[in-house]
N, C-alpha and C. Protein backbone atom coordinates (compact mmCIF):
# COMPACT_ATOMS: atom_id res chain seq x y z
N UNK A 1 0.82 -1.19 0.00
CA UNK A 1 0.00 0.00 0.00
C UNK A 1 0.87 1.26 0.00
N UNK A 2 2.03 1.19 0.51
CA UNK A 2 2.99 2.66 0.89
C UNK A 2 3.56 2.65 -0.35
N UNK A 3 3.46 1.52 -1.54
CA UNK A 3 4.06 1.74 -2.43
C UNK A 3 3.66 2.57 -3.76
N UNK A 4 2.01 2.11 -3.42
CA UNK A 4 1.12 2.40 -4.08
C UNK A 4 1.27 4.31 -4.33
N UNK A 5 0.95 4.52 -2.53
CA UNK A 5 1.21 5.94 -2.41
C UNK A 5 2.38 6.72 -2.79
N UNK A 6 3.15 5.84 -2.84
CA UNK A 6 4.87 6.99 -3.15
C UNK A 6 4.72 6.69 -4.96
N UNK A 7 4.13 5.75 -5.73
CA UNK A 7 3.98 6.16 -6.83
C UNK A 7 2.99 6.84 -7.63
N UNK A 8 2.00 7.43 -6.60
CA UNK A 8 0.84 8.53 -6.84
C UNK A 8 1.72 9.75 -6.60
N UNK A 9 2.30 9.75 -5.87
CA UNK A 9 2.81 10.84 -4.90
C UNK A 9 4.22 11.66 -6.09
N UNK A 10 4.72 10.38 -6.63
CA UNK A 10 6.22 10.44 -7.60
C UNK A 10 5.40 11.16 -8.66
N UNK A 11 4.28 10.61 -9.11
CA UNK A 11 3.36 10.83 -10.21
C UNK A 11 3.37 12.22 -10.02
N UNK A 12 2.49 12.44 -9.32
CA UNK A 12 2.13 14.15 -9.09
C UNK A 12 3.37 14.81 -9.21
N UNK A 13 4.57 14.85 -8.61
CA UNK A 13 5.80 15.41 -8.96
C UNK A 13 6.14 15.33 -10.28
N UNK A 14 5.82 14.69 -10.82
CA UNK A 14 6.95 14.65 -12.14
C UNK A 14 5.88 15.57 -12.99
N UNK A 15 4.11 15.39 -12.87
CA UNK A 15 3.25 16.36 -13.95
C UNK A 15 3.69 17.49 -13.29
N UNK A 16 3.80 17.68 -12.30
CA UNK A 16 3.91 18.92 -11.60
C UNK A 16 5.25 20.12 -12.31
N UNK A 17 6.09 19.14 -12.37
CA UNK A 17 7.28 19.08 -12.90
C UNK A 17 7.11 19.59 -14.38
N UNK A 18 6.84 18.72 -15.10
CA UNK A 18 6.46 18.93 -16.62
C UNK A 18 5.72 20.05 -16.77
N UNK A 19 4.24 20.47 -15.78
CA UNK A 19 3.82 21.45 -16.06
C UNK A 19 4.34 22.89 -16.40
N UNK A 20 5.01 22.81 -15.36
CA UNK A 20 6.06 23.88 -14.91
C UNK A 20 6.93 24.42 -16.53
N UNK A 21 7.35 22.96 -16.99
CA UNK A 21 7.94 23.42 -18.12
C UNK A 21 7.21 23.55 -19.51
N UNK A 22 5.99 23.81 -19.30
CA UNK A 22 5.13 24.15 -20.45
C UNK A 22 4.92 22.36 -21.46
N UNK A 23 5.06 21.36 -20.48
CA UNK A 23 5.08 20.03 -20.55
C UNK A 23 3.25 19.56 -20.76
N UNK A 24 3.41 18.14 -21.56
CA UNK A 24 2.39 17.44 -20.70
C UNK A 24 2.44 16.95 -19.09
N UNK A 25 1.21 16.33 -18.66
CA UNK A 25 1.28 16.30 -17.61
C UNK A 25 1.58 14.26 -17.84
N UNK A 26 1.75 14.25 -18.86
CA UNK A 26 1.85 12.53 -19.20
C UNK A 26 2.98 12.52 -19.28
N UNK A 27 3.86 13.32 -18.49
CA UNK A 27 5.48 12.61 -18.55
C UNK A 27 5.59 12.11 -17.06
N UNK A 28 4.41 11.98 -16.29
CA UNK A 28 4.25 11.21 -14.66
C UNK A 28 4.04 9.74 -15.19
N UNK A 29 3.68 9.42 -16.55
CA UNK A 29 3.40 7.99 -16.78
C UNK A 29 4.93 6.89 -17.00
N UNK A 30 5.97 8.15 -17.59
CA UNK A 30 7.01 7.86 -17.54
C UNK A 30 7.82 6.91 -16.04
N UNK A 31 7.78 8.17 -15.22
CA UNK A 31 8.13 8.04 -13.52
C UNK A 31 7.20 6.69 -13.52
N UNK A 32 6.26 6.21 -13.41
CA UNK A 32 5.36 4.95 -13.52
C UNK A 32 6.08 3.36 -14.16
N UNK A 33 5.87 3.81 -15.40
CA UNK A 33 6.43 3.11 -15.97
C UNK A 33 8.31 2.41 -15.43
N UNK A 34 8.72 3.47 -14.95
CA UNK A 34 9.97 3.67 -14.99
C UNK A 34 9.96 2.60 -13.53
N UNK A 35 9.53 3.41 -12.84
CA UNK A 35 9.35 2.10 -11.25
C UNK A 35 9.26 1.19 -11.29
N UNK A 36 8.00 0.73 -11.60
CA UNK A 36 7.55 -1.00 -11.88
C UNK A 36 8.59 -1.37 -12.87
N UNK A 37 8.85 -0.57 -14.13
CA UNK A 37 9.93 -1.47 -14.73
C UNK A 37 10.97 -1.85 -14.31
N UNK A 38 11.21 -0.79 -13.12
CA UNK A 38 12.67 -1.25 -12.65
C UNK A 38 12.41 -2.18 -11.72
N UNK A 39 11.45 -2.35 -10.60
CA UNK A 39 11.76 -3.45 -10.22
C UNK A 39 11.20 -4.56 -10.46
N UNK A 40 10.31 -4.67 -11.85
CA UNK A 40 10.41 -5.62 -12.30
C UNK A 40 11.89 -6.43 -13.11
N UNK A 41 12.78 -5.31 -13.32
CA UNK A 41 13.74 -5.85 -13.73
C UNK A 41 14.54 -6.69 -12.59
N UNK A 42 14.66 -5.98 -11.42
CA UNK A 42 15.40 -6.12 -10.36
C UNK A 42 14.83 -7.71 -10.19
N UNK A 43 13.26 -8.03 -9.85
CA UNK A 43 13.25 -9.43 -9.82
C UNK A 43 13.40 -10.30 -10.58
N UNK A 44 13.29 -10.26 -12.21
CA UNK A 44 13.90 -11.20 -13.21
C UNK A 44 15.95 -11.23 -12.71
N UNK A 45 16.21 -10.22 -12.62
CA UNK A 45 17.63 -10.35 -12.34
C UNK A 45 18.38 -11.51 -11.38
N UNK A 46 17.16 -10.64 -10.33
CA UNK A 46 17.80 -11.25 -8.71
C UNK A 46 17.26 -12.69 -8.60
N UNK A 47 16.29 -13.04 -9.68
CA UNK A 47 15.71 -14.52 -10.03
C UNK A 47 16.77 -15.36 -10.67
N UNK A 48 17.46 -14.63 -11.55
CA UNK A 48 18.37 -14.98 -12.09
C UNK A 48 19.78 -15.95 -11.91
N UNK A 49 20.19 -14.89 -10.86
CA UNK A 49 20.99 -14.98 -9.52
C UNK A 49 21.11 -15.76 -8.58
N UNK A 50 19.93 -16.42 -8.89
CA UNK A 50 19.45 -16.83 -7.81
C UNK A 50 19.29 -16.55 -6.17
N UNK A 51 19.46 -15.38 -5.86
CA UNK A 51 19.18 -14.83 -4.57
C UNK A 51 18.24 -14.91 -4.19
N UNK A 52 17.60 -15.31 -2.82
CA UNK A 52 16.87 -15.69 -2.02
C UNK A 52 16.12 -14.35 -1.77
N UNK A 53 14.46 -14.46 -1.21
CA UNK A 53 13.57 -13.79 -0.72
C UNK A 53 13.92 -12.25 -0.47
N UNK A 54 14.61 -11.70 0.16
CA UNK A 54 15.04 -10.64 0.96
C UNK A 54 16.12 -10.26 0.09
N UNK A 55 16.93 -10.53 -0.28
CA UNK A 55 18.11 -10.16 -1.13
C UNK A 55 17.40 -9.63 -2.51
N UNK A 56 16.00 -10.62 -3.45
CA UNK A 56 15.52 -10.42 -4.44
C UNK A 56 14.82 -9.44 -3.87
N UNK A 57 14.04 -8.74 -2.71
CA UNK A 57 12.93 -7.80 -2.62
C UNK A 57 14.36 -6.46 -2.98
N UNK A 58 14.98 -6.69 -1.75
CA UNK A 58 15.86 -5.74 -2.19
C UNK A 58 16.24 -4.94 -3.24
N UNK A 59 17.15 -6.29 -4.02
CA UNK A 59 17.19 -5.70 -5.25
C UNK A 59 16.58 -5.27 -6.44
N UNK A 60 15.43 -5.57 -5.87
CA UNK A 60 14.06 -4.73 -7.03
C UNK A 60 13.54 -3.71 -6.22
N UNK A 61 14.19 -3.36 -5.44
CA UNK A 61 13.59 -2.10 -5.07
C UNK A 61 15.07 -1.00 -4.77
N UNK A 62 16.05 -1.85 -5.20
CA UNK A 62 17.46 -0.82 -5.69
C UNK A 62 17.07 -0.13 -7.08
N UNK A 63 16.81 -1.64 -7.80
CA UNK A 63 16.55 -1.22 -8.98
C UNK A 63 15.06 0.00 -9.57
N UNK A 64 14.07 -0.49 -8.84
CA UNK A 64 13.25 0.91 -8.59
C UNK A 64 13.50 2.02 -8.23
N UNK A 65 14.29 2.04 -7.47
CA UNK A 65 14.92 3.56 -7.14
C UNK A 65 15.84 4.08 -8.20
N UNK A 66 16.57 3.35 -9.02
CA UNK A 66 17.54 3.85 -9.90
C UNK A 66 16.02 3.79 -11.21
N UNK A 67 14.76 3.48 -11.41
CA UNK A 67 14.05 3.62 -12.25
C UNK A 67 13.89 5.07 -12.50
N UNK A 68 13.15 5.38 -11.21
CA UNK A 68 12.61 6.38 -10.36
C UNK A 68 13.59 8.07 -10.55
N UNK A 69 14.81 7.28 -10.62
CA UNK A 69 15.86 8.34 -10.28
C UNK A 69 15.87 9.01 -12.06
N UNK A 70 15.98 8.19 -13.08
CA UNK A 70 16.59 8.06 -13.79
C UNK A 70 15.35 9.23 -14.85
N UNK A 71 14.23 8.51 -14.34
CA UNK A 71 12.82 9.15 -14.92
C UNK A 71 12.87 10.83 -14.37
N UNK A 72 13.20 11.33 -12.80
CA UNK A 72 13.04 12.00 -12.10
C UNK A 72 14.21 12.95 -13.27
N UNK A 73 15.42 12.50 -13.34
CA UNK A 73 16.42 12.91 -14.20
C UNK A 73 16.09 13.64 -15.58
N UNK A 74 15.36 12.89 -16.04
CA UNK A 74 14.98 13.27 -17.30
C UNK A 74 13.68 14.29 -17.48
N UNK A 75 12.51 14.48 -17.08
CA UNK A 75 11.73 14.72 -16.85
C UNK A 75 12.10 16.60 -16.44
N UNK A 76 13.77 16.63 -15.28
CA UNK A 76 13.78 17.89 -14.50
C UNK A 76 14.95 18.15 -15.98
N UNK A 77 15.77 17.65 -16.66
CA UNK A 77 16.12 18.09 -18.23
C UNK A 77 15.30 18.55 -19.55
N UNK A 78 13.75 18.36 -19.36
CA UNK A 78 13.49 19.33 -20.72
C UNK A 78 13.89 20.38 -20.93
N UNK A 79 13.91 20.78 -21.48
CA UNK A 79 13.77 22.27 -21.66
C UNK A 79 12.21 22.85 -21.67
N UNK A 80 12.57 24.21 -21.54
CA UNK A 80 11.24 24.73 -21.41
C UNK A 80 10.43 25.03 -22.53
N UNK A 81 9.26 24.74 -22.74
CA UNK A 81 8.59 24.89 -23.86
C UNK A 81 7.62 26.50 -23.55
N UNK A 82 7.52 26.65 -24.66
CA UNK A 82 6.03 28.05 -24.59
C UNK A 82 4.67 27.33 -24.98
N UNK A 83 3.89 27.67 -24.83
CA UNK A 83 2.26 27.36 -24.82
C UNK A 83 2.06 26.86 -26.72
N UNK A 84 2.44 28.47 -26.90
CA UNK A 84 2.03 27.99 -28.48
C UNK A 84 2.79 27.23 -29.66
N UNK A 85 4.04 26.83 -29.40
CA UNK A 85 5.17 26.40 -29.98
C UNK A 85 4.81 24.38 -29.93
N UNK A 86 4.99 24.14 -31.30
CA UNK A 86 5.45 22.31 -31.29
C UNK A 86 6.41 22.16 -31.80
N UNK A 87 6.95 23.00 -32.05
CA UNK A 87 8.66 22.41 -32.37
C UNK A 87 9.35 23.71 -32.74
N UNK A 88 10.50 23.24 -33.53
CA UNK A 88 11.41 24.48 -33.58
C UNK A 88 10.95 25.17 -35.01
N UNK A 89 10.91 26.38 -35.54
CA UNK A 89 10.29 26.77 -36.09
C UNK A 89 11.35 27.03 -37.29
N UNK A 90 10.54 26.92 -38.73
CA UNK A 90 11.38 26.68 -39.80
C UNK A 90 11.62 28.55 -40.48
């Protein structure tokens, strides 16, 4: 359940984020995506590995945080857009 909340919570930051930069607010699906993928990666890995219970939660939730981080990263790098602009102008 606390996980649930810190990826509502990540969510709202990152549209919040995007807004700010004249963004959609669908770059929070990113941060989303980016979590679960990571620690879904983390448990194919640590499955891999074969590491046991606690070692595999772990490391899918290292790897979520470096999802998380990575999304958070990118998201605070756009650049800023203006309202009326879709690209660079010819």
């Amino acid at each position: 359940m606390l996980e649930i909340l810190g990826i509502i919570a990540f969510a709202r930051l990152l549209s919040r984020t995007a807004v700010e930069k004249g963004r959609s607010k669908g770059w929070a699906a990113l941060g989303v995506l980016f979590w679960i993928g990571g620690e879904m990666m983390g448990f194919i890995v640590g499955g891999a590995l074969g590491l046991e219970t606690f070692a595999l939660y772990g490391l899918a939730l290292l790897m979520a945080g470096a999802g998380v981080l990575v999304a958070y990263l990118v998201v605070k790098a756009l650049p800023p857009q203006s309202a009326g602009t879709l690209g660079p102008a010819s």
